[in-house]
N, C-alpha and C. Protein backbone atom coordinates (compact mmCIF):
# COMPACT_ATOMS: atom_id res chain seq x y z
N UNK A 1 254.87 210.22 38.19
CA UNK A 1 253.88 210.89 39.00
C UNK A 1 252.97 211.70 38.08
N UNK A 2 251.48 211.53 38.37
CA UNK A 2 250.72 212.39 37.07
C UNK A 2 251.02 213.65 37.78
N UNK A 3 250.91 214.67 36.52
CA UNK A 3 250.54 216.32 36.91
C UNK A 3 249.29 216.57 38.00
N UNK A 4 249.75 217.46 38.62
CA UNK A 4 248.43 218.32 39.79
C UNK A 4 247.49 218.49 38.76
N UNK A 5 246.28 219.06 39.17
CA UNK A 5 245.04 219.16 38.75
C UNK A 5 244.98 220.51 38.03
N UNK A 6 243.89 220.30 36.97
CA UNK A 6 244.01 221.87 36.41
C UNK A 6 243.82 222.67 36.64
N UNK A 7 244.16 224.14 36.58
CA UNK A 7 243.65 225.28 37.52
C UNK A 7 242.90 225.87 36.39
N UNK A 8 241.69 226.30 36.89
CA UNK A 8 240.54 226.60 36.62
C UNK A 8 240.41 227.70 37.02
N UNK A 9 240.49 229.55 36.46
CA UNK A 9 240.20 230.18 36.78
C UNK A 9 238.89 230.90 35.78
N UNK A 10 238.55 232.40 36.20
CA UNK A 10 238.01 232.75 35.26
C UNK A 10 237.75 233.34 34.12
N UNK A 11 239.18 233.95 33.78
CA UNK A 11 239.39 234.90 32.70
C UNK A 11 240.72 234.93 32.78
N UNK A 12 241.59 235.57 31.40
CA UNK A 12 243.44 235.97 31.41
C UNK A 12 243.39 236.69 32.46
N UNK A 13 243.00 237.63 33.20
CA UNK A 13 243.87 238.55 34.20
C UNK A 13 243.64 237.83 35.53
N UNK A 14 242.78 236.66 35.84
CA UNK A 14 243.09 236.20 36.63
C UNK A 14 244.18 235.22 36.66
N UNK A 15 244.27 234.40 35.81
CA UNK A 15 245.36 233.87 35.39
C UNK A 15 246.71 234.72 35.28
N UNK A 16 247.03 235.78 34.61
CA UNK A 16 248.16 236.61 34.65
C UNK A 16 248.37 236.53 36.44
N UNK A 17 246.95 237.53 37.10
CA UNK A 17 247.55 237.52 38.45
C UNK A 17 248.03 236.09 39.26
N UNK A 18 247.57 234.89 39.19
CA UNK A 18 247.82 233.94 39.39
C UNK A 18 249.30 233.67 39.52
N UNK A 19 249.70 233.75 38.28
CA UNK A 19 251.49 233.63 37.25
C UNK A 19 252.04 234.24 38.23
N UNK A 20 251.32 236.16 38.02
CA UNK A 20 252.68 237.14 38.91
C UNK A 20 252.94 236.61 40.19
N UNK A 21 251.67 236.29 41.22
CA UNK A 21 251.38 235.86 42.45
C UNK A 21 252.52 234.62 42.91
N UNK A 22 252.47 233.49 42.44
CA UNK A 22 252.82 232.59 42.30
C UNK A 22 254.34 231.77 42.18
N UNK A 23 254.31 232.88 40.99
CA UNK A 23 255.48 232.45 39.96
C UNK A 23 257.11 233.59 39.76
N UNK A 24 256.43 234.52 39.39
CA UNK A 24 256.85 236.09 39.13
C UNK A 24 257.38 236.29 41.02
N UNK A 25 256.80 236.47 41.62
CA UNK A 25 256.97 236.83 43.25
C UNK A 25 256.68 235.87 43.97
N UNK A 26 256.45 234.34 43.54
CA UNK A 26 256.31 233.12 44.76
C UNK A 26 257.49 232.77 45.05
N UNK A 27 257.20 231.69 45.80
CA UNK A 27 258.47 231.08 46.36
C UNK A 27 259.92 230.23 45.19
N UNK A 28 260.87 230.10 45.12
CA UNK A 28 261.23 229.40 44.06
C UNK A 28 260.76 228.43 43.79
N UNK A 29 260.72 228.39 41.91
CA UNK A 29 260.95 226.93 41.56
C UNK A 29 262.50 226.24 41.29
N UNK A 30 262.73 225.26 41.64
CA UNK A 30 263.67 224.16 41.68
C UNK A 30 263.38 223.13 40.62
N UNK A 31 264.64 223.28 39.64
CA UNK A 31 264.23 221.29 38.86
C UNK A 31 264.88 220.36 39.82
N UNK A 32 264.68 219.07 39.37
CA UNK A 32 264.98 218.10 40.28
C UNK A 32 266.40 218.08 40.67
N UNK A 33 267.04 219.00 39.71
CA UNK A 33 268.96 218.72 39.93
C UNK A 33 269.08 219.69 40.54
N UNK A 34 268.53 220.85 41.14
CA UNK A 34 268.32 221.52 41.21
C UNK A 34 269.12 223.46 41.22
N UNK A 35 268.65 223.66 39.80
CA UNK A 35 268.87 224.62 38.77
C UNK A 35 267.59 224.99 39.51
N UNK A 36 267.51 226.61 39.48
CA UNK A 36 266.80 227.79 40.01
C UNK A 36 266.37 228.14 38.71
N UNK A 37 264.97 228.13 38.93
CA UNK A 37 263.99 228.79 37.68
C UNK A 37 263.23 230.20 37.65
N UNK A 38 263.91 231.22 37.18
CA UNK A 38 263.53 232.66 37.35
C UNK A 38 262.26 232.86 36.43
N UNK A 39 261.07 233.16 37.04
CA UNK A 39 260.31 233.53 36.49
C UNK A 39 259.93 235.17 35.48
N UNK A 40 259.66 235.65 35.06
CA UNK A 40 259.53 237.35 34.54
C UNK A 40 257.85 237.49 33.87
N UNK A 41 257.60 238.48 34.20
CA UNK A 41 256.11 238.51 33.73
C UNK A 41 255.75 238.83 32.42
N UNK A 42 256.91 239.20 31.68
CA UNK A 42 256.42 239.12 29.78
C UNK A 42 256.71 237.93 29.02
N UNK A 43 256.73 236.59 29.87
CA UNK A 43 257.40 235.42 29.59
C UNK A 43 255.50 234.91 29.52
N UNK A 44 254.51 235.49 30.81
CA UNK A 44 253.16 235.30 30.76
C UNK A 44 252.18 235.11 29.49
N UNK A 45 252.38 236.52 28.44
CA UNK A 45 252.33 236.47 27.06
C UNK A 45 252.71 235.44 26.04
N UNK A 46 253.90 234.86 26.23
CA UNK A 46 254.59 234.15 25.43
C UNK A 46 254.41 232.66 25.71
N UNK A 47 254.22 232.38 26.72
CA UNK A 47 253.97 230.74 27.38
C UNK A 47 252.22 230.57 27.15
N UNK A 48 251.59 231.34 27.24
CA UNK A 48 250.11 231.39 27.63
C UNK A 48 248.75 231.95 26.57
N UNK A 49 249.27 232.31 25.29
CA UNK A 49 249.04 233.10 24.28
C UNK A 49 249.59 232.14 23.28
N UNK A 50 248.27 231.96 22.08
CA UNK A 50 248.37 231.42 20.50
C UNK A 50 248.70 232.19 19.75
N UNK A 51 249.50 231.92 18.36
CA UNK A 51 248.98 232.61 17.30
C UNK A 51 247.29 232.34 16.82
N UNK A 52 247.45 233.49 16.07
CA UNK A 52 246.35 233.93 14.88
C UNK A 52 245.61 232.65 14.25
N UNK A 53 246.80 232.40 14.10
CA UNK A 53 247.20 230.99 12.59
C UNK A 53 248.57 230.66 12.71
N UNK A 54 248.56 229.27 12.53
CA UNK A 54 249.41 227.97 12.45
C UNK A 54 250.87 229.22 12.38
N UNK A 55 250.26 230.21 10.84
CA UNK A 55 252.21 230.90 10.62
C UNK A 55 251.85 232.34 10.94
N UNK A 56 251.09 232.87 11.62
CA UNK A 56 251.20 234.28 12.13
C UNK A 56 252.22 234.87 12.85
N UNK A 57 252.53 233.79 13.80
CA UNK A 57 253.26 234.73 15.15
C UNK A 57 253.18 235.45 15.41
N UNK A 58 251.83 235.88 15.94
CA UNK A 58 251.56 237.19 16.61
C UNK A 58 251.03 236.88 18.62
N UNK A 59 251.01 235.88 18.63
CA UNK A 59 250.16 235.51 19.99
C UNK A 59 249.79 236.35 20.41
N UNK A 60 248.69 236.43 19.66
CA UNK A 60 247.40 237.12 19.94
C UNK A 60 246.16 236.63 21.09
N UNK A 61 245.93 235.20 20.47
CA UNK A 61 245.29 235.08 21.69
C UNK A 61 245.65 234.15 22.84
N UNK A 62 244.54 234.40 23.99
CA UNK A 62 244.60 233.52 24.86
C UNK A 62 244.34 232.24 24.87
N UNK A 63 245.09 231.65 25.53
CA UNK A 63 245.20 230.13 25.34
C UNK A 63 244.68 229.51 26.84
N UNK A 64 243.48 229.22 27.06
CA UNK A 64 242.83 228.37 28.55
C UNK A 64 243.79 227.10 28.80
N UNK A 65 243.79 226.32 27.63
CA UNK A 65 244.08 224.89 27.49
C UNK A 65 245.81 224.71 28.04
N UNK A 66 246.67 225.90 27.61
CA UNK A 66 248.03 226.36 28.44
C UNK A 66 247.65 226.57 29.74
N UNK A 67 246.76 227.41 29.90
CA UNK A 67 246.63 228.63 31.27
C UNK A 67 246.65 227.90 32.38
N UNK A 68 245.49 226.66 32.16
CA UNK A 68 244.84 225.81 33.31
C UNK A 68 246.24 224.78 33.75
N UNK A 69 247.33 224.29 32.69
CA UNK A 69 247.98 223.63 33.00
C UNK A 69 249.14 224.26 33.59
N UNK A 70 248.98 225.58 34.43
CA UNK A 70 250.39 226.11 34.76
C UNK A 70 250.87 225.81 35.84
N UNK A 71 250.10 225.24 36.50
CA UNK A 71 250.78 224.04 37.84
C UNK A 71 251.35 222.79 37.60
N UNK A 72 251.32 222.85 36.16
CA UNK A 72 251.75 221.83 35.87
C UNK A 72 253.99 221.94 35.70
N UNK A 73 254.29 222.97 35.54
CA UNK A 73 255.14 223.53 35.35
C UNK A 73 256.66 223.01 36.29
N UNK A 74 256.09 223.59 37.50
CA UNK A 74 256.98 223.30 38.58
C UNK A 74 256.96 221.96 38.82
N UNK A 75 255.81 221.00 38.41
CA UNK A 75 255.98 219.78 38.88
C UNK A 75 256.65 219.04 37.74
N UNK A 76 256.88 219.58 36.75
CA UNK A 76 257.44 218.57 35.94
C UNK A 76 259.33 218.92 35.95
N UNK A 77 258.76 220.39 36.17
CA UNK A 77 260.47 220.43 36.34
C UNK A 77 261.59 219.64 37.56
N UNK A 78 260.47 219.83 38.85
CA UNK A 78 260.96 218.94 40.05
C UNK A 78 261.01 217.42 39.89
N UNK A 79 260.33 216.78 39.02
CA UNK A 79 260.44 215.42 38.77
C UNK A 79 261.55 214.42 37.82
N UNK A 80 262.30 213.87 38.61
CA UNK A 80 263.53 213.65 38.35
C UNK A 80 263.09 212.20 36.71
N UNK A 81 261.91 212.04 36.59
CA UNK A 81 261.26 210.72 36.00
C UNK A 81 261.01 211.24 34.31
N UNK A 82 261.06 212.79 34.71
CA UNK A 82 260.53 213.35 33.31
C UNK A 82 262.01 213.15 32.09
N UNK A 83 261.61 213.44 30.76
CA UNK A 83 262.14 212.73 29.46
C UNK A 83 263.08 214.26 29.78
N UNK A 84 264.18 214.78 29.64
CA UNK A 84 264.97 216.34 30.29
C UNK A 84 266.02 216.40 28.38
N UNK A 85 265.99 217.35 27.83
CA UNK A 85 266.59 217.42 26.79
C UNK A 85 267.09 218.50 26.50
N UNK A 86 268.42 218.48 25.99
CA UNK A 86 269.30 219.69 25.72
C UNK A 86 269.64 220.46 24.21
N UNK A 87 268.99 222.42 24.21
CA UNK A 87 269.00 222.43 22.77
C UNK A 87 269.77 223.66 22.59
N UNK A 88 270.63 223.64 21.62
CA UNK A 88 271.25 225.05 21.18
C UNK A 88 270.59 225.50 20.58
N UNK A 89 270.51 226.86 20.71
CA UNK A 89 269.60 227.33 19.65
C UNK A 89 270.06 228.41 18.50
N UNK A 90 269.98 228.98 17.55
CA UNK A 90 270.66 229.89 16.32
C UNK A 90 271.59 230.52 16.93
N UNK A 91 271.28 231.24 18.03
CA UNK A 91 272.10 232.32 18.77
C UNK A 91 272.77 231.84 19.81
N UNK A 92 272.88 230.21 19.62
CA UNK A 92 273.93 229.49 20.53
C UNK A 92 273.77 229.89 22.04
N UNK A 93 272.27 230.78 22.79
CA UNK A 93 271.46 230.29 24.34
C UNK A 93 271.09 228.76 24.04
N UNK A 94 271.90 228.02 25.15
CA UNK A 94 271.19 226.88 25.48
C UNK A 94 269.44 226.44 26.30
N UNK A 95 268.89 225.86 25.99
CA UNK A 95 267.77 225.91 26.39
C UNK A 95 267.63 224.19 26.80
N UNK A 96 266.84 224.42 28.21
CA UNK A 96 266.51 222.78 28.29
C UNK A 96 264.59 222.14 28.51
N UNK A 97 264.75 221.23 27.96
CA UNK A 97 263.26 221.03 27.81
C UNK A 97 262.99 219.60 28.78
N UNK A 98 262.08 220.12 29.37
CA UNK A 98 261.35 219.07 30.38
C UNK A 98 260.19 218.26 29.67
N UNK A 99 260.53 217.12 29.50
CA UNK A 99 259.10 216.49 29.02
C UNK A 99 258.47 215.42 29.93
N UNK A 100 257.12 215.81 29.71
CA UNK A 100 256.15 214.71 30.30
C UNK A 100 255.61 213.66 29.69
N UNK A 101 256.29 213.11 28.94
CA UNK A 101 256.21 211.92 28.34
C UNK A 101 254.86 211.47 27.83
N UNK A 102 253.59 211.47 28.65
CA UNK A 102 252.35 211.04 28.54
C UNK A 102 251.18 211.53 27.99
N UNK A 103 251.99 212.88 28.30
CA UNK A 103 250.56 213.78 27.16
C UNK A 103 250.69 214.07 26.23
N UNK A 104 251.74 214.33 25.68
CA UNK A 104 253.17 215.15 25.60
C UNK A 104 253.20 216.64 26.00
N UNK A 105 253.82 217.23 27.11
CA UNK A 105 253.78 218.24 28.02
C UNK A 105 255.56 218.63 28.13
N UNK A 106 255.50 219.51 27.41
CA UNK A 106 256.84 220.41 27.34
C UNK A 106 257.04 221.57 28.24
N UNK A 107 258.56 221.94 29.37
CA UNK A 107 258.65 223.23 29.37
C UNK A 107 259.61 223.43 29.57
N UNK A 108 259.91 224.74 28.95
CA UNK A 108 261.16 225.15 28.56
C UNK A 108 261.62 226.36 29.18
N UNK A 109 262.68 225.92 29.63
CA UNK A 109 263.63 226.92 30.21
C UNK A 109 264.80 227.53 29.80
N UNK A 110 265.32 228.76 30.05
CA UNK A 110 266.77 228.64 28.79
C UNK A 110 267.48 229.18 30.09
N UNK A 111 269.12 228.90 30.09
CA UNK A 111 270.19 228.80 31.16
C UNK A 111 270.82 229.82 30.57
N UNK A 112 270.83 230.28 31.86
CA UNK A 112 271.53 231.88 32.17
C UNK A 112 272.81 231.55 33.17
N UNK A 113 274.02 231.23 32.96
CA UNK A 113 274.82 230.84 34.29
C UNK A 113 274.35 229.97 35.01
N UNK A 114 274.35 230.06 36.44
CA UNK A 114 273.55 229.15 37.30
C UNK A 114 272.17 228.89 37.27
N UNK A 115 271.16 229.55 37.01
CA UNK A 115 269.96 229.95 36.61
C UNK A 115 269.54 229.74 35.62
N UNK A 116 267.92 229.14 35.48
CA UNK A 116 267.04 229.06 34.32
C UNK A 116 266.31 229.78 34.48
N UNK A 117 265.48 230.15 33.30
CA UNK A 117 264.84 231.37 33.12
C UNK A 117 263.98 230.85 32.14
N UNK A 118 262.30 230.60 32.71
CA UNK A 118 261.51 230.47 32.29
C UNK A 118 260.94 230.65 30.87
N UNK A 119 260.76 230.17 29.94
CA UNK A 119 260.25 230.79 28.62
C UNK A 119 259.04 230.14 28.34
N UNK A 120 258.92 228.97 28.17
CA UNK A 120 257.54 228.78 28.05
C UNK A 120 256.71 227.29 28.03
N UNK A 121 255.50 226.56 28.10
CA UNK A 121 255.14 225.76 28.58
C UNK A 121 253.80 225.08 27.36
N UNK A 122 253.76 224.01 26.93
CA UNK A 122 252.90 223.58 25.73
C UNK A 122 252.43 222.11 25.80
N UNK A 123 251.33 221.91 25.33
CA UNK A 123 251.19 220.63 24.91
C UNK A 123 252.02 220.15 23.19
N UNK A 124 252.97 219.02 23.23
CA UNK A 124 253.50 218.99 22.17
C UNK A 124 252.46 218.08 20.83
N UNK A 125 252.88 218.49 19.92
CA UNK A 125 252.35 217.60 18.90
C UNK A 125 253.52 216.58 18.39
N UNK A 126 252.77 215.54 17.93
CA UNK A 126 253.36 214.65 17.26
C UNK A 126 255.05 214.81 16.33
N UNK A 127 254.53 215.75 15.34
CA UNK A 127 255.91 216.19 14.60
C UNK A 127 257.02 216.56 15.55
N UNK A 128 256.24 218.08 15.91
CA UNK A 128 257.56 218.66 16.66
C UNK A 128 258.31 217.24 18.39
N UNK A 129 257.25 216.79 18.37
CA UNK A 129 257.61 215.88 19.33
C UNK A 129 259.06 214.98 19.45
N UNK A 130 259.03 214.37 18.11
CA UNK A 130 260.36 213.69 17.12
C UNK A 130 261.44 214.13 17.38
N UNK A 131 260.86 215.70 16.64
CA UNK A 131 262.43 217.10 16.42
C UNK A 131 263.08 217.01 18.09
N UNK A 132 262.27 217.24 19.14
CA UNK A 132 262.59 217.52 20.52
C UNK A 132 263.10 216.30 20.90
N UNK A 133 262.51 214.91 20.45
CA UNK A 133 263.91 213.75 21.44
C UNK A 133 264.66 213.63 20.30
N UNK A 134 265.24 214.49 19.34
CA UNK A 134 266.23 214.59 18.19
C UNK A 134 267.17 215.18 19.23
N UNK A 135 267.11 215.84 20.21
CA UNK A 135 268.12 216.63 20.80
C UNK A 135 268.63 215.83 21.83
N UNK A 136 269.78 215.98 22.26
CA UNK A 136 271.03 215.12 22.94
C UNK A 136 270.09 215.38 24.08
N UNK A 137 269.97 214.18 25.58
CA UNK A 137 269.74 214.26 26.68
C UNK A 137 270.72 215.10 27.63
N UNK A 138 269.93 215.72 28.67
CA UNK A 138 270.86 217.00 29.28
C UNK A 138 271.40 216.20 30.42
C-alpha cells in the first residue's frame, strides 16, 4: 500500500503542534501485530531535526523533508507488508524498525515491555540501508 500524502504545513511549530495534537495526545497508534506505540514530545526534536553536518550531532536543524512525511508513520507501522527488523542496541534496549521498502522509509520504535515507544522516523540511504536488513527479522 503506498504512504498517505504529504503533510504540508507551514513552519516547525506548526508541525510540532501537529505531532503533540495528533500523536503526543491523539488517538493510539497500533503496528500491525499490534504493539502500542507511545508517543512523547522530545522524541519531536529527535525524529524531525538534522545535524549541522554529516558528524555534528547536534540536530540543529529543521528537517521539512521528515516533517511532511509524519503521516507516514502510523501507516507503515499498521502495515503488515512492510520489511519489520529486530536490533539490540550497546545498552542491550531492543529496538524495532519498520521499513518501507520503496523509498527506503524507516521507523523506529524501541520496546518498553508491552509497549513501543516512538524514537524516530527517516528516509534511509543506501549504506545504512544494508547495515538495517543485516539485522535478524522481528
Amino acid at each position: 500500500m503506498p504512504p498517505p500524502p504529504l503533510l504540508i504545513l507551514a513552519d516547525q511549530d506548526e508541525y510540532r503542534d501537529y505531532f503533540d495534537k495528533h500523536y503526543v495526545h491523539g488517538p493510539p497508534v497500533t503496528t500491525f501485530d499490534g504493539i502500542r506505540v507511545v508517543f512523547y514530545p522530545q522524541h519531536f526534536g529527535h525524529a524531525f531535526f538534522r545535524d549541522s553536518t554529516p558528524t555534528a550531532g547536534d540536530k540543529a536543524h529543521f528537517d521539512a523533508f521528515r516533517a511532511q512525511r509524519m503521516n507516514w508513520i502510523p501507516a507503515i507501522l499498521g502495515d503488515p507488508a512492510m520489511e519489520v527488523y529486530r536490533r539490540v542496541m550497546p545498552n542491550r534496549k531492543v529496538r524495532r524498525i519498520a521499513l518501507e521498502p520503496s523509498t527506503p522509509y524507516a521507523v523506529v520504535i524501541e520496546m518498553r515491555r508491552h509497549n513501543g515507544v516512538f524514537i524516530t522516523a527517516y528516509k534511509v540511504d543506501s549504506g545504512p540501508l544494508q547495515k538495517m536488513r543485516g539485522n535478524p527479522r522481528w
